[in-house]
N, C-alpha and C. Protein backbone atom coordinates (compact mmCIF):
# COMPACT_ATOMS: atom_id res chain seq x y z
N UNK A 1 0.85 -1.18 0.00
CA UNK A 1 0.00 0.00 0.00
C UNK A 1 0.89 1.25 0.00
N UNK A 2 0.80 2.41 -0.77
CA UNK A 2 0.81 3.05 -1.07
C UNK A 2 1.35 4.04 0.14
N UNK A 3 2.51 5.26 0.44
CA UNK A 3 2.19 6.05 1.54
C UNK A 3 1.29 7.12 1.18
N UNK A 4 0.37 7.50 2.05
CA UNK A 4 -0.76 8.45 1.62
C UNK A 4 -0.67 9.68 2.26
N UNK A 5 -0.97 10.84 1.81
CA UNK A 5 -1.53 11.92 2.76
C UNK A 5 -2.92 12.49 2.46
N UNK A 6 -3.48 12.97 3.75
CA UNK A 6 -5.47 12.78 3.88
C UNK A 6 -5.04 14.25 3.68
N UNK A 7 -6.30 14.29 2.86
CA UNK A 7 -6.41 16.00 2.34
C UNK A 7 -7.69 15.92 2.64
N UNK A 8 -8.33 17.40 2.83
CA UNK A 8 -10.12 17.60 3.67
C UNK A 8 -10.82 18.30 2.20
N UNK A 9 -11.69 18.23 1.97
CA UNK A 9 -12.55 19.31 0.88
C UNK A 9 -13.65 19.43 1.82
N UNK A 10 -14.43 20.99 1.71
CA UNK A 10 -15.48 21.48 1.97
C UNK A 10 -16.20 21.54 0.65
N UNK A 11 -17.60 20.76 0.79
CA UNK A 11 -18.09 21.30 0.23
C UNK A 11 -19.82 21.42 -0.07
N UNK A 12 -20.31 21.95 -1.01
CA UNK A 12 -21.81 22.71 -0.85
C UNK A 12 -22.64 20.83 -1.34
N UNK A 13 -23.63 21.30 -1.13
CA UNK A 13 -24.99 20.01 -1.88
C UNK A 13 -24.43 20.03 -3.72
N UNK A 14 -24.03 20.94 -4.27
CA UNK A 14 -24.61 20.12 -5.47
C UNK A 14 -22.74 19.38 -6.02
N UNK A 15 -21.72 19.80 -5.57
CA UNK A 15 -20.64 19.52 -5.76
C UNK A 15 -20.90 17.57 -4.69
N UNK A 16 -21.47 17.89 -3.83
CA UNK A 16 -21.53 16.30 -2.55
C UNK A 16 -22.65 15.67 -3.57
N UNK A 17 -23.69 15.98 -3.95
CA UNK A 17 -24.11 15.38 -5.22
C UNK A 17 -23.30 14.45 -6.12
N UNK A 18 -22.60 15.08 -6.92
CA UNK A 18 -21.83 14.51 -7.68
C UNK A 18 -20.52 13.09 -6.94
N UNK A 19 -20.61 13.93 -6.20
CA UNK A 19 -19.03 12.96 -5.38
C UNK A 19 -19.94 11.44 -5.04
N UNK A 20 -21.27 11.50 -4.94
CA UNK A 20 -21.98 10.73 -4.14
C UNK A 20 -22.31 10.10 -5.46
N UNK A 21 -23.07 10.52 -6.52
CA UNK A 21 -23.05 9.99 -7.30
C UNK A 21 -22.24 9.00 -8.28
N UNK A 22 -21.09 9.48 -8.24
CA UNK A 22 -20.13 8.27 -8.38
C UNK A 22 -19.63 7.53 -7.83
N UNK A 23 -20.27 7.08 -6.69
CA UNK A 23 -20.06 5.93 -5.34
C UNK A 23 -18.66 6.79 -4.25
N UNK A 24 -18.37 7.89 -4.57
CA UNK A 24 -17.47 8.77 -2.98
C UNK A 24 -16.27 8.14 -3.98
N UNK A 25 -15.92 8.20 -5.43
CA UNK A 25 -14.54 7.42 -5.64
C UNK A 25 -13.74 8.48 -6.56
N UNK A 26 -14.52 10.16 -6.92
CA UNK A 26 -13.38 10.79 -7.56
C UNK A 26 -14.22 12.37 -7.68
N UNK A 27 -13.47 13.73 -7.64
CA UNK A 27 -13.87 14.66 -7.76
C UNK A 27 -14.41 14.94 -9.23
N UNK A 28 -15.56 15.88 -9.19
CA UNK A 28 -15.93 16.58 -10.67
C UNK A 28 -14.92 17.33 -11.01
N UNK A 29 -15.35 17.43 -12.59
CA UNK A 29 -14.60 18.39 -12.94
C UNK A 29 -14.67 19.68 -12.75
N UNK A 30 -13.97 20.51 -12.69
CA UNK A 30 -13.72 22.08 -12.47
C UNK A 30 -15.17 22.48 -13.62
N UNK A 31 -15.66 23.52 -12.77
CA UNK A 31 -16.75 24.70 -14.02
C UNK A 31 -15.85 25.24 -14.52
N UNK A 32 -16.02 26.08 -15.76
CA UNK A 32 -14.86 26.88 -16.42
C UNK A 32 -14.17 28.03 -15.75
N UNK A 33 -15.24 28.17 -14.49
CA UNK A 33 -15.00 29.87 -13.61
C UNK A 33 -13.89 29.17 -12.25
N UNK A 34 -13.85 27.70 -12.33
CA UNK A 34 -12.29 27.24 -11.09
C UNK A 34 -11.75 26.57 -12.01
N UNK A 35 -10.24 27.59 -11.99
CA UNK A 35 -9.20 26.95 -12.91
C UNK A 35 -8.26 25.80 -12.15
N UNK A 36 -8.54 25.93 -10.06
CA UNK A 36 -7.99 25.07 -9.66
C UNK A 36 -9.02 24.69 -8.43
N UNK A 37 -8.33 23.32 -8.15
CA UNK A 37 -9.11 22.54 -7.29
C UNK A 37 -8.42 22.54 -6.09
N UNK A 38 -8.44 23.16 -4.83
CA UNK A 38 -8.05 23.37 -4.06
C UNK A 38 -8.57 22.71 -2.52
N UNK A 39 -8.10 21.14 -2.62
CA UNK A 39 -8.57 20.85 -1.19
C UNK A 39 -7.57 21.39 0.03
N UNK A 40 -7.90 21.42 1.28
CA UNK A 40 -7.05 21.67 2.33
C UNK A 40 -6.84 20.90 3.32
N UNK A 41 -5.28 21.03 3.99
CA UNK A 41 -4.95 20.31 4.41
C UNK A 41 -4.77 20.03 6.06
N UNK A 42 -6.00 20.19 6.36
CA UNK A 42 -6.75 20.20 7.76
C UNK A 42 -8.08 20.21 7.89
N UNK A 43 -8.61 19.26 9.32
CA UNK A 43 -10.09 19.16 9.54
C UNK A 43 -10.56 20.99 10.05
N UNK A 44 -9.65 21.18 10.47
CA UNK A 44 -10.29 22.93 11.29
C UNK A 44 -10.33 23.92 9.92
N UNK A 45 -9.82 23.86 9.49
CA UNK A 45 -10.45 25.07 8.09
C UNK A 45 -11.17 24.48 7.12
N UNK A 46 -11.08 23.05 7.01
CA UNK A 46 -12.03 22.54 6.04
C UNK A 46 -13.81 22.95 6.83
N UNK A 47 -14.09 22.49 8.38
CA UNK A 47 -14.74 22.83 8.45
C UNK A 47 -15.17 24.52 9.14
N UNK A 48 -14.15 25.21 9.24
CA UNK A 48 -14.27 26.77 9.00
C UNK A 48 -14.94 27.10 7.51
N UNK A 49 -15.16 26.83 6.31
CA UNK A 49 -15.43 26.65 4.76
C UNK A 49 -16.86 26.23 4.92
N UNK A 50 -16.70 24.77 5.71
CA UNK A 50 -17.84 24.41 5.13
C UNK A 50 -18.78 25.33 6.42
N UNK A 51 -18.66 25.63 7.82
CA UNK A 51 -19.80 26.29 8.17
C UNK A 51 -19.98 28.16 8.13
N UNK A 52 -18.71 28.80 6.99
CA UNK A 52 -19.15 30.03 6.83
C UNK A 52 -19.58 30.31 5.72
N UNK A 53 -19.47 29.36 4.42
CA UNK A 53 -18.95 29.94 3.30
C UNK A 53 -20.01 28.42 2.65
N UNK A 54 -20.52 27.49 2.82
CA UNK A 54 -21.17 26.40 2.25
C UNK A 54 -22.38 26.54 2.85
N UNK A 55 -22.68 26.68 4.41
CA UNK A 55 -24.29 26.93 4.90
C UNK A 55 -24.72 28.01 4.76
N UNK A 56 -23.65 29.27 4.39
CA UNK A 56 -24.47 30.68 4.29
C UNK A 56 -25.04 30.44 2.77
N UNK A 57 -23.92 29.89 1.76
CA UNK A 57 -24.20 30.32 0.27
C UNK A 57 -25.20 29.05 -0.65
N UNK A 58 -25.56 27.77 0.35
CA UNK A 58 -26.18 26.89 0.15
C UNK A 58 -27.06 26.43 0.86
N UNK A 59 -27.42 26.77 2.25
CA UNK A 59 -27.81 25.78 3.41
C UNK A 59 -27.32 24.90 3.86
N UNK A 60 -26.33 24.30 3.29
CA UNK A 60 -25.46 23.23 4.07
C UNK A 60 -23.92 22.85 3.57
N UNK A 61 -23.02 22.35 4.13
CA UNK A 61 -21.81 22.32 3.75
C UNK A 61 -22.01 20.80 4.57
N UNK A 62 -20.86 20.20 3.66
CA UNK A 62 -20.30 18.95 4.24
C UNK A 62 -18.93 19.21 4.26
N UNK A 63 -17.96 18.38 5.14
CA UNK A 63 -16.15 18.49 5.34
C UNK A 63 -15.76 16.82 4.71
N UNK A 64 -14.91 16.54 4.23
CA UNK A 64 -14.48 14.94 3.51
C UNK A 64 -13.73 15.35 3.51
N UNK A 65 -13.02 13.62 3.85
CA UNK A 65 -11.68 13.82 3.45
C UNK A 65 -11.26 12.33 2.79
N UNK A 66 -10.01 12.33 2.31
CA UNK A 66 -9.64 11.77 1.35
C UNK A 66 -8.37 11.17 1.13
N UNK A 67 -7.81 9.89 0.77
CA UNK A 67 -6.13 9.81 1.06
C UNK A 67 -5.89 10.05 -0.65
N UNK A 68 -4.51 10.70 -0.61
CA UNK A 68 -3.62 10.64 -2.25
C UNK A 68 -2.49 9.85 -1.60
N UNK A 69 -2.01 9.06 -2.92
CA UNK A 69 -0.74 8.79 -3.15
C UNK A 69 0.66 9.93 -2.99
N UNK A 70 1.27 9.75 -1.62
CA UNK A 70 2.22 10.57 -1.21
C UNK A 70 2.72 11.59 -2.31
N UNK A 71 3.66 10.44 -3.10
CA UNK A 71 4.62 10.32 -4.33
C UNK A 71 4.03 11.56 -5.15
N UNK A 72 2.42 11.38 -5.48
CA UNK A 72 2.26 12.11 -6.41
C UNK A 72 1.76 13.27 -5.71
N UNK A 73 1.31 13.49 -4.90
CA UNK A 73 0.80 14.96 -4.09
C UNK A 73 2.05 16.06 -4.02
N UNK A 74 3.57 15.41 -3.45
CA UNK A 74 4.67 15.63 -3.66
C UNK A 74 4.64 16.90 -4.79
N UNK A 75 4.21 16.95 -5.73
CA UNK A 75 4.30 17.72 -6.75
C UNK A 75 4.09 19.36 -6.98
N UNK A 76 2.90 18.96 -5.36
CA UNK A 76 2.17 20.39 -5.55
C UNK A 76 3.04 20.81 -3.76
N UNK A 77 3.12 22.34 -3.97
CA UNK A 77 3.55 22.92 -2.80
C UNK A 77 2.05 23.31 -2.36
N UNK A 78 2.33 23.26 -0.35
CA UNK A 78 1.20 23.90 0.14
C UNK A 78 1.13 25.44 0.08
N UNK A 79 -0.02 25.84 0.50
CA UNK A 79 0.17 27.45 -0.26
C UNK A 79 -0.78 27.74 1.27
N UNK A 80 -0.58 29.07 1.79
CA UNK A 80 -1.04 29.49 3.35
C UNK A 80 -1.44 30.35 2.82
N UNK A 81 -3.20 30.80 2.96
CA UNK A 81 -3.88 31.67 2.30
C UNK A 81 -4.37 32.63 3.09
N UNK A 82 -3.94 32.58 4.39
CA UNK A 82 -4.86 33.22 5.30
C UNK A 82 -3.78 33.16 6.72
N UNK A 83 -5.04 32.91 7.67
CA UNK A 83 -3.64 32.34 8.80
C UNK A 83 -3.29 31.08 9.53
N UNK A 84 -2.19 30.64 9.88
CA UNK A 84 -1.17 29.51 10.28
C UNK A 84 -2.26 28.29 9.34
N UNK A 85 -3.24 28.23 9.85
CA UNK A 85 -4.11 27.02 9.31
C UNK A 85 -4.97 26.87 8.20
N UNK A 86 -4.67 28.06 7.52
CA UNK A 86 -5.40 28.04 6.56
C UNK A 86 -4.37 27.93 5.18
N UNK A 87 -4.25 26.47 4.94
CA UNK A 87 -3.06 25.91 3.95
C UNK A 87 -4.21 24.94 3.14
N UNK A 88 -4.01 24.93 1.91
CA UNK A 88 -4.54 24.20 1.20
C UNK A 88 -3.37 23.60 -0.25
N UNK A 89 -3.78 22.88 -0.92
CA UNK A 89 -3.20 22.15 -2.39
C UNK A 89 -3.08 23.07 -3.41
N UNK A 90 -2.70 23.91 -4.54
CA UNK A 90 -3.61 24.03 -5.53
C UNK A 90 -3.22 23.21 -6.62
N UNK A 91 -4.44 22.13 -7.04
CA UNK A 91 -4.34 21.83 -8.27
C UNK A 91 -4.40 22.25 -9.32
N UNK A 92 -3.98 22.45 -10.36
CA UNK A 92 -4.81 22.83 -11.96
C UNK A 92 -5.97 21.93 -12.12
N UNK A 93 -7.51 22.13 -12.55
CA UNK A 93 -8.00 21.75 -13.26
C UNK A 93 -8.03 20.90 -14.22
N UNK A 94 -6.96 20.97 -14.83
CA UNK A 94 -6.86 19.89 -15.97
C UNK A 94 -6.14 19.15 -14.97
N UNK A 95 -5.76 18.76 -14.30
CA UNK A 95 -5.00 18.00 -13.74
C UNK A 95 -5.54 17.05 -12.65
N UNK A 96 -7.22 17.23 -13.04
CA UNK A 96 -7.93 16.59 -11.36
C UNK A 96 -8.04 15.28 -11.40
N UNK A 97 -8.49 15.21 -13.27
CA UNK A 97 -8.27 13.34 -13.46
C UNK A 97 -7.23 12.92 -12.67
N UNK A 98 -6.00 13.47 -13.30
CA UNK A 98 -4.84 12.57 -12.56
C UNK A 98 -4.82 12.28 -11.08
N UNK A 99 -5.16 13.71 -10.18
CA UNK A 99 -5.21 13.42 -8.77
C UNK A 99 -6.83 12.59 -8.48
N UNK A 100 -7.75 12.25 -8.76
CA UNK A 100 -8.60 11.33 -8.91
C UNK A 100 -8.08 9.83 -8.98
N UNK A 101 -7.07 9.56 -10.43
CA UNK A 101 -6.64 8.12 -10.27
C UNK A 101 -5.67 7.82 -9.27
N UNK A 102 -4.81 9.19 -8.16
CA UNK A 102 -4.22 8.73 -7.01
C UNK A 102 -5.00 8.51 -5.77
N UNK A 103 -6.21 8.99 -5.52
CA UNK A 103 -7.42 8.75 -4.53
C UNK A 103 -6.71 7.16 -4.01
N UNK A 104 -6.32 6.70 -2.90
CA UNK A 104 -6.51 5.69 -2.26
C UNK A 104 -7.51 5.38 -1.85
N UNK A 105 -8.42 4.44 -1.89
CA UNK A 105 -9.50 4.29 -0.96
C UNK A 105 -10.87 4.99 -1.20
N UNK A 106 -11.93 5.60 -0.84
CA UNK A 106 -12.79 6.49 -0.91
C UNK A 106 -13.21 7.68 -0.53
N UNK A 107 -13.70 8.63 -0.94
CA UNK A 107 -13.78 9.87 0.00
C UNK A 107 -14.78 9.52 1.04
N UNK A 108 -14.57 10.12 1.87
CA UNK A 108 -15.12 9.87 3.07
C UNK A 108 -15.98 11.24 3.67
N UNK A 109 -17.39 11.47 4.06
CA UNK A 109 -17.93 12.58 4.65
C UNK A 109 -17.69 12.16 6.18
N UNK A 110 -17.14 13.40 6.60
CA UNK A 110 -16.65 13.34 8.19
C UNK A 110 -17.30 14.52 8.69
N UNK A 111 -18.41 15.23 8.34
CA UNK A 111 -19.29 16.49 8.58
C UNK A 111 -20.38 17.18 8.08
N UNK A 112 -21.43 17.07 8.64
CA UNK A 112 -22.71 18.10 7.74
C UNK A 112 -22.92 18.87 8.88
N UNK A 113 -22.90 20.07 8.38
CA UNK A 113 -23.62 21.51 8.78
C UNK A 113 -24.83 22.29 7.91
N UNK A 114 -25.45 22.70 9.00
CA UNK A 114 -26.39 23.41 8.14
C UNK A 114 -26.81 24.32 9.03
């Protein structure tokens, strides 16, 4: 097995839609208006996201999280957007297939707020 690191996504009903719809096994694709896919890399700001920014602009936010293949996560630097804890991935868009076929395992919902 693989060494992994768990990355968190926040996110709204119709994005957890989709994730659900394909049995919890790979992210959608980017709309044309997110050029990157940006999960983060903690439970405390994932769910800071999902209960300021997913229950105000949807009614509800969910927090998941998810293992990648070490090796290939490696690629991307973390980026601190805010403060100490607020670090996330950024992927490119075109690039989500690929981090999709490193998914170990399934995404996992570890939170609903509403």
């Amino acid at each position: 097995m693989p060494l992994t690191v768990t990355l968190y996504r926040p996110t709204g009903p119709e994005e957890f839609a989709l994730i659900e719809a394909n049995g919890f096994t790979a992210w959608p694709p980017r709309l044309p208006e997110q050029p990157i896919f940006y999960p983060v890399t903690n439970e405390a700001y994932a769910v800071e996201i999902a209960t300021k920014w997913n229950v105000r602009d949807s009614g509800v936010g969910y927090v998941t999280r998810f293992e990648v293949d070490a090796e290939f996560m490696a690629r991307y630097e973390i980026q601190q957007v805010g403060a100490s804890h607020h670090t996330e991935w950024w992927v490119p868009a075109e690039e989500l297939d690929d981090l999709n076929r490193h998914i170990v395992g399934k995404i996992e919902v570890i939170g609903k707020y509403e």
